[in-house]
Protein backbone atom coordinates (compact mmCIF):
# COMPACT_ATOMS: atom_id res chain seq x y z
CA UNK A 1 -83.67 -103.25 119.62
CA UNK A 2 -81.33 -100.20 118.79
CA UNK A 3 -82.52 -96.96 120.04
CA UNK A 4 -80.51 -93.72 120.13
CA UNK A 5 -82.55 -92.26 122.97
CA UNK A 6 -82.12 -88.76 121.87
CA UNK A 7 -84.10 -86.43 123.92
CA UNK A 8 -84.87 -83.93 120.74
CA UNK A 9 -87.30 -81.79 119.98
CA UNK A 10 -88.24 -81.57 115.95
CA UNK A 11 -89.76 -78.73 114.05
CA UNK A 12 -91.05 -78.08 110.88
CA UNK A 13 -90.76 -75.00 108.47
CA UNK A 14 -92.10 -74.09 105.27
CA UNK A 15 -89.55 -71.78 102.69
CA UNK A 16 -91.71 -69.40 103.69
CA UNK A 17 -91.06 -69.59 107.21
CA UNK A 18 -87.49 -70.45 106.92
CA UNK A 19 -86.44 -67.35 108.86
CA UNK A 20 -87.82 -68.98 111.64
CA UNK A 21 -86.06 -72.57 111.94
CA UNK A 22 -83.77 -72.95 114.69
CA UNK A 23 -81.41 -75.03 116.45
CA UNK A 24 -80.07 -77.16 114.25
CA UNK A 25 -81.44 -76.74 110.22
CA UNK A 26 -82.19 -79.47 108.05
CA UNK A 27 -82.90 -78.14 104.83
CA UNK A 28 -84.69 -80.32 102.28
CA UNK A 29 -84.86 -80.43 98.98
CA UNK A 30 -85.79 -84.07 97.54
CA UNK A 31 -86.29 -82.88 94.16
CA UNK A 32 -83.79 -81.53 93.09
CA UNK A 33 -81.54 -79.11 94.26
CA UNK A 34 -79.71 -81.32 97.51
CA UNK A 35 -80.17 -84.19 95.32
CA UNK A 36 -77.76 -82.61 92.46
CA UNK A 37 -75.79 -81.45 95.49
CA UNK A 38 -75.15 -84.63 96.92
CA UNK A 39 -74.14 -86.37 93.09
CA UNK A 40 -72.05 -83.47 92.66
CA UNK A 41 -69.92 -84.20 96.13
CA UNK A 42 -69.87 -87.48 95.00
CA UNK A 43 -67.68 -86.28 91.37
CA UNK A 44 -65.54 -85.27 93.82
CA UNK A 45 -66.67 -81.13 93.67
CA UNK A 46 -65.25 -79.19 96.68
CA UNK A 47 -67.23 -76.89 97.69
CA UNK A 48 -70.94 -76.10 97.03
CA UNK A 49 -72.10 -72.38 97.27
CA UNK A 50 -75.48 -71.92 97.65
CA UNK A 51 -77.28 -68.32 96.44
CA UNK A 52 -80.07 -66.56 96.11
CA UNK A 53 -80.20 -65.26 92.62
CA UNK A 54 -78.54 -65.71 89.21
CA UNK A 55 -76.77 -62.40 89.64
CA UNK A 56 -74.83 -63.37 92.68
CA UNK A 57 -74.14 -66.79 91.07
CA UNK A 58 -72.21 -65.11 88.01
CA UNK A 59 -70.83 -62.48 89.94
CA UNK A 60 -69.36 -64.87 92.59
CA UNK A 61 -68.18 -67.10 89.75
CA UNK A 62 -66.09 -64.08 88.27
CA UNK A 63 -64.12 -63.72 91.59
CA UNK A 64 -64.02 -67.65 92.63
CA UNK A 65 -61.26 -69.86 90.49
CA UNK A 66 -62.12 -73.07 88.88
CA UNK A 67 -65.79 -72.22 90.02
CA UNK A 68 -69.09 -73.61 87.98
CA UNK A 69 -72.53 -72.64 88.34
CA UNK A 70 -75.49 -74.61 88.27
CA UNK A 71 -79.17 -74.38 89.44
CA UNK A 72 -82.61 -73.46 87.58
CA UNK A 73 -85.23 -70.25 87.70
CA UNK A 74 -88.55 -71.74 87.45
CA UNK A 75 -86.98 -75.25 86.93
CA UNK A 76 -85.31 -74.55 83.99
CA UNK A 77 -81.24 -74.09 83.49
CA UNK A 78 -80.28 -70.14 83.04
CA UNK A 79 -78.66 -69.98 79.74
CA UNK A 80 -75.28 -68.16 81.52
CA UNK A 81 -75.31 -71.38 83.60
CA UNK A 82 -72.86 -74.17 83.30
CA UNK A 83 -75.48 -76.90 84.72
CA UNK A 84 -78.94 -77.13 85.02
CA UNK A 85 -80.15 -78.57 88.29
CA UNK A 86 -80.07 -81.93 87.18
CA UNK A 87 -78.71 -84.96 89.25
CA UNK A 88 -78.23 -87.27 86.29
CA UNK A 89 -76.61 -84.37 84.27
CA UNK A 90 -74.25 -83.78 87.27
CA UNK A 91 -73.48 -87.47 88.24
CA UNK A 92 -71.62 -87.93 84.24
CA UNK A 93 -69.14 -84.73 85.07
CA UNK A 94 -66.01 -85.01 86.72
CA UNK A 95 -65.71 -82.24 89.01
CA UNK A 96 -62.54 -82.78 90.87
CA UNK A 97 -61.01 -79.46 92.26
CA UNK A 98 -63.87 -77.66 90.83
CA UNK A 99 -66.16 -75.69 93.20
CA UNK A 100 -69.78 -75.24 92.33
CA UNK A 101 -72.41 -72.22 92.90
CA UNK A 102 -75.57 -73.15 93.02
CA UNK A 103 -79.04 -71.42 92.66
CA UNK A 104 -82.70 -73.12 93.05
CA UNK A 105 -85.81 -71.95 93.91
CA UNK A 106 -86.29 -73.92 96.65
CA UNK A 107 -83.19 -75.41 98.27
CA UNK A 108 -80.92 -72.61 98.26
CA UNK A 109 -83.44 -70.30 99.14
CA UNK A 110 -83.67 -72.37 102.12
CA UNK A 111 -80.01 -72.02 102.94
CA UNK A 112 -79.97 -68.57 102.56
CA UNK A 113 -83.01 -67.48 104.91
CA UNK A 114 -82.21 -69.96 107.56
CA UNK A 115 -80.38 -66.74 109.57
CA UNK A 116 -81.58 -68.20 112.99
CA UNK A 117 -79.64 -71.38 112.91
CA UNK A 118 -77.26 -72.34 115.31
CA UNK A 119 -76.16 -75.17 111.78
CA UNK A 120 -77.04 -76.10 109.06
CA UNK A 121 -77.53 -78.95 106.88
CA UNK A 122 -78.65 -79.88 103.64
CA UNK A 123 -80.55 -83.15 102.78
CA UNK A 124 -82.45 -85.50 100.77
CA UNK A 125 -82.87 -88.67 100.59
CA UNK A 126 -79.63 -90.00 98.82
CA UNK A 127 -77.95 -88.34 102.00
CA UNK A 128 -80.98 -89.35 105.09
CA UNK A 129 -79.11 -92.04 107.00
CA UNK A 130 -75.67 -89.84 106.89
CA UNK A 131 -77.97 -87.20 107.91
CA UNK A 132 -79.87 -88.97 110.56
CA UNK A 133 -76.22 -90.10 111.83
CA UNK A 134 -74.57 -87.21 112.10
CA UNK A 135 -77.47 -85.39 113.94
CA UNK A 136 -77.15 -88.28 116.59
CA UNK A 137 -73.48 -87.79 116.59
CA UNK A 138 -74.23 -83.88 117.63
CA UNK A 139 -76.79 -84.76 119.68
CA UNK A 140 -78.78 -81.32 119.58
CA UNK A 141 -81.86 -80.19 121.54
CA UNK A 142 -83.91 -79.37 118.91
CA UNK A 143 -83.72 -80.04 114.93
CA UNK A 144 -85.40 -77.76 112.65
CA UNK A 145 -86.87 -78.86 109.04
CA UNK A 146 -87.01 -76.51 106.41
CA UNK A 147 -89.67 -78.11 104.19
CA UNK A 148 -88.37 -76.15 100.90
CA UNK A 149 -91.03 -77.91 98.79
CA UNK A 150 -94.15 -76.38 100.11
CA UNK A 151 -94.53 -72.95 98.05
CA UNK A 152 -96.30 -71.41 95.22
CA UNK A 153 -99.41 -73.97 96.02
CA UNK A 154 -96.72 -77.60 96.11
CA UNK A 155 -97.62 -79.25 99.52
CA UNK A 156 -93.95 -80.16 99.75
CA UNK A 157 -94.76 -83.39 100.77
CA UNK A 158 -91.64 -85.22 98.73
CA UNK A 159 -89.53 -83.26 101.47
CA UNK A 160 -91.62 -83.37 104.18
CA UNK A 161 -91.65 -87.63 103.58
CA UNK A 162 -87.77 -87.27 104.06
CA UNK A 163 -87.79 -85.45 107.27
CA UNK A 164 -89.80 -87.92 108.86
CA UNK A 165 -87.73 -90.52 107.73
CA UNK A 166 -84.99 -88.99 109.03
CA UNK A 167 -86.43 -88.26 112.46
CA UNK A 168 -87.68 -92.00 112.31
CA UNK A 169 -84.24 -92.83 111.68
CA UNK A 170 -83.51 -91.39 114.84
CA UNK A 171 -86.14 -92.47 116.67
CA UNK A 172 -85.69 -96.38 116.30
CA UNK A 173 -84.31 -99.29 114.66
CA UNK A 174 -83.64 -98.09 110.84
CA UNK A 175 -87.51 -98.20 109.24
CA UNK A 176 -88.58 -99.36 105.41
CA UNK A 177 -87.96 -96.13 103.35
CA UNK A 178 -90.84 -97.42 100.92
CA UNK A 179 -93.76 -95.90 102.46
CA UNK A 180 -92.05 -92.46 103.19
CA UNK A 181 -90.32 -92.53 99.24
CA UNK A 182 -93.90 -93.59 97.71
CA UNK A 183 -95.33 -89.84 99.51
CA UNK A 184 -92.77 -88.35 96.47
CA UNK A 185 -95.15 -89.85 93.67
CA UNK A 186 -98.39 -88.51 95.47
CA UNK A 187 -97.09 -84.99 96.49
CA UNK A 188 -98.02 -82.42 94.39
CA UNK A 189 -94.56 -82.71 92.35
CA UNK A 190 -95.30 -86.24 91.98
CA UNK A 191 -98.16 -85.78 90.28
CA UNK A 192 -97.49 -82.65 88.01
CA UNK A 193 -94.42 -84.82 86.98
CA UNK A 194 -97.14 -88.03 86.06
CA UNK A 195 -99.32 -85.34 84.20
CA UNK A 196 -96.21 -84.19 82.18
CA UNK A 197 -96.67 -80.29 83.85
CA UNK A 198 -92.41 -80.23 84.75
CA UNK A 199 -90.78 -81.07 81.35
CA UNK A 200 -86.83 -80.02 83.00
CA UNK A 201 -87.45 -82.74 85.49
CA UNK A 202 -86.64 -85.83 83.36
CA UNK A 203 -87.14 -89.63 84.61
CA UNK A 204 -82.96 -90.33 85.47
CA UNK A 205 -83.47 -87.34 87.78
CA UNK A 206 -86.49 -88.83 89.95
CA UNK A 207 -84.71 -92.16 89.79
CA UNK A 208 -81.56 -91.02 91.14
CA UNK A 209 -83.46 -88.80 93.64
CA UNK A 210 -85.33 -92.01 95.13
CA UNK A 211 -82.19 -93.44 95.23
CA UNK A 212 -82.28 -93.96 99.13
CA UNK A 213 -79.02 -93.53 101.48
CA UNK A 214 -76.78 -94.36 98.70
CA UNK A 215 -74.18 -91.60 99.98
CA UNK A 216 -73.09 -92.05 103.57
CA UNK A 217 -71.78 -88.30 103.76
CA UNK A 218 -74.30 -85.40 105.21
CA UNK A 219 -74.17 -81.71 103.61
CA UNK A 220 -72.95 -79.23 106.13
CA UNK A 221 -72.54 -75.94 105.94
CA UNK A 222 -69.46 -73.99 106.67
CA UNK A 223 -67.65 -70.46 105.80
CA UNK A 224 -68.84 -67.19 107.10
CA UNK A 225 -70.67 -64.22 106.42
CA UNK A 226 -71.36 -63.96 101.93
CA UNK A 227 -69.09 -66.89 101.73
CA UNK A 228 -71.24 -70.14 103.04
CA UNK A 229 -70.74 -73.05 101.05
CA UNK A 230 -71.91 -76.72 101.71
CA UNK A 231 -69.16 -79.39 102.20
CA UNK A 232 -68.84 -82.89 101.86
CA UNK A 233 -68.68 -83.90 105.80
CA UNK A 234 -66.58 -87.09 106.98
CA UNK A 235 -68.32 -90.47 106.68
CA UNK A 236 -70.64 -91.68 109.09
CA UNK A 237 -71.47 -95.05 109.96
CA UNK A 238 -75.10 -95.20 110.81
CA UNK A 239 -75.49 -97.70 113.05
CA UNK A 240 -72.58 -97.07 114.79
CA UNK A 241 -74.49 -93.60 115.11
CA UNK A 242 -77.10 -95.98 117.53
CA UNK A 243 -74.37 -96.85 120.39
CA UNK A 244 -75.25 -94.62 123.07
CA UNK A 245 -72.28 -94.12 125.62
């Protein structure tokens, strides 16, 4: 049996709390925001800059060439936006040498209140096993989960399910994803997509994001100070993540 005998410690956030994460961040966001993210690395975008608000989005656009925004208020695209936050939307474009800004609700305001991390990362589960790999690459003491789901009464449970996958990707031999992608369809998202209550989240988006480890790149962080964007980090090969020295 493979184990990468990691002595780490894991924690878990909600947005709320996000302030609070440290060590190494894991911000989640199953549905959709590091979903789109990851299907928008994979058009071959640069850079992805995650923000707060729709005002720093266009103003950063105005002094960023070949930029594009993209991202939701309330789940629904801002009409100055170039994209809504839609994976299936953003997996048709061709987005070579284009950088992106993008603003959610959830995800980026995860990124952008995670000020005690020593990194950061983004995830979901199109991205978990190059996630779980590259954390066992790094090796750190303790991973943080920002659980960007749970607010405004959503148990974030859809994100939550892909942190533990990931730390049970780390833990021991690679598990079954099923039980930890059929928690999306039972969290409170889940449901108030079954009962029609989030009409911008159409059925090609939940697909895609169930879509598990079909990117073997994780979502790191980079830049400085206003300028933090995500970037597409080198390819990881999970189980070679396993081989302990």
């Amino acid at each position: 049996m493979l184990t990468c005998k990691i002595m780490t410690k894991f924690l878990y956030y909600p947005l709320h709390k996000a302030h609070l994460a440290r060590g190494t961040v894991v911000v989640i966001d199953v549905i959709r925001a590091f979903t789109t993210a990851a299907y928008a690395f994979n058009a071959s975008a640069s850079q992805i800059f995650p923000v707060s608000t729709v005002e720093e989005a266009i103003a950063l656009k105005k002094n960023l060439p070949n930029s594009l925004t993209m991202g939701e208020v309330d789940g629904f695209r801002p009409p100055e936006f170039d994209f809504g936050n839609s994976p299936a939307v953003i997996s048709r474009q061709n987005l070579q040498g284009k950088s992106l800004i993008q603003r959610t609700s959830a995800g980026t305001q995860g990124i952008t209140r995670a000020s005690a991390a020593d990194r950061v990362l983004a995830a979901s589960f199109v991205v978990a096993s190059a996630t779980a790999a590259y954390l066992m690459i790094m090796k750190p003491e303790i991973v943080s989960f920002i659980i960007t789901g749970e607010y405004k009464g959503r148990d974030g449970d859809e994100d939550c399910a892909c942190a533990d996958y990931i730390q049970a990707l780390m833990d021991d031999d690679p598990p079954d994803p099923a039980p930890f992608t059929r928690r999306v369809m039972t969290s409170t998202v889940g449901l108030g997509f079954k009962n029609g209550d989030y009409p911008y989240i159409s059925e090609e988006d939940l697909r895609l994001s169930l879509a598990v480890n079909c990117f073997n790149f994780p979502m790191i962080l980079s830049g400085q100070s206003s300028y933090l964007f995500l970037e597409k980090g080198k390819e990881v090969n999970f189980r070679r993540a396993f081989i302990v020295d």
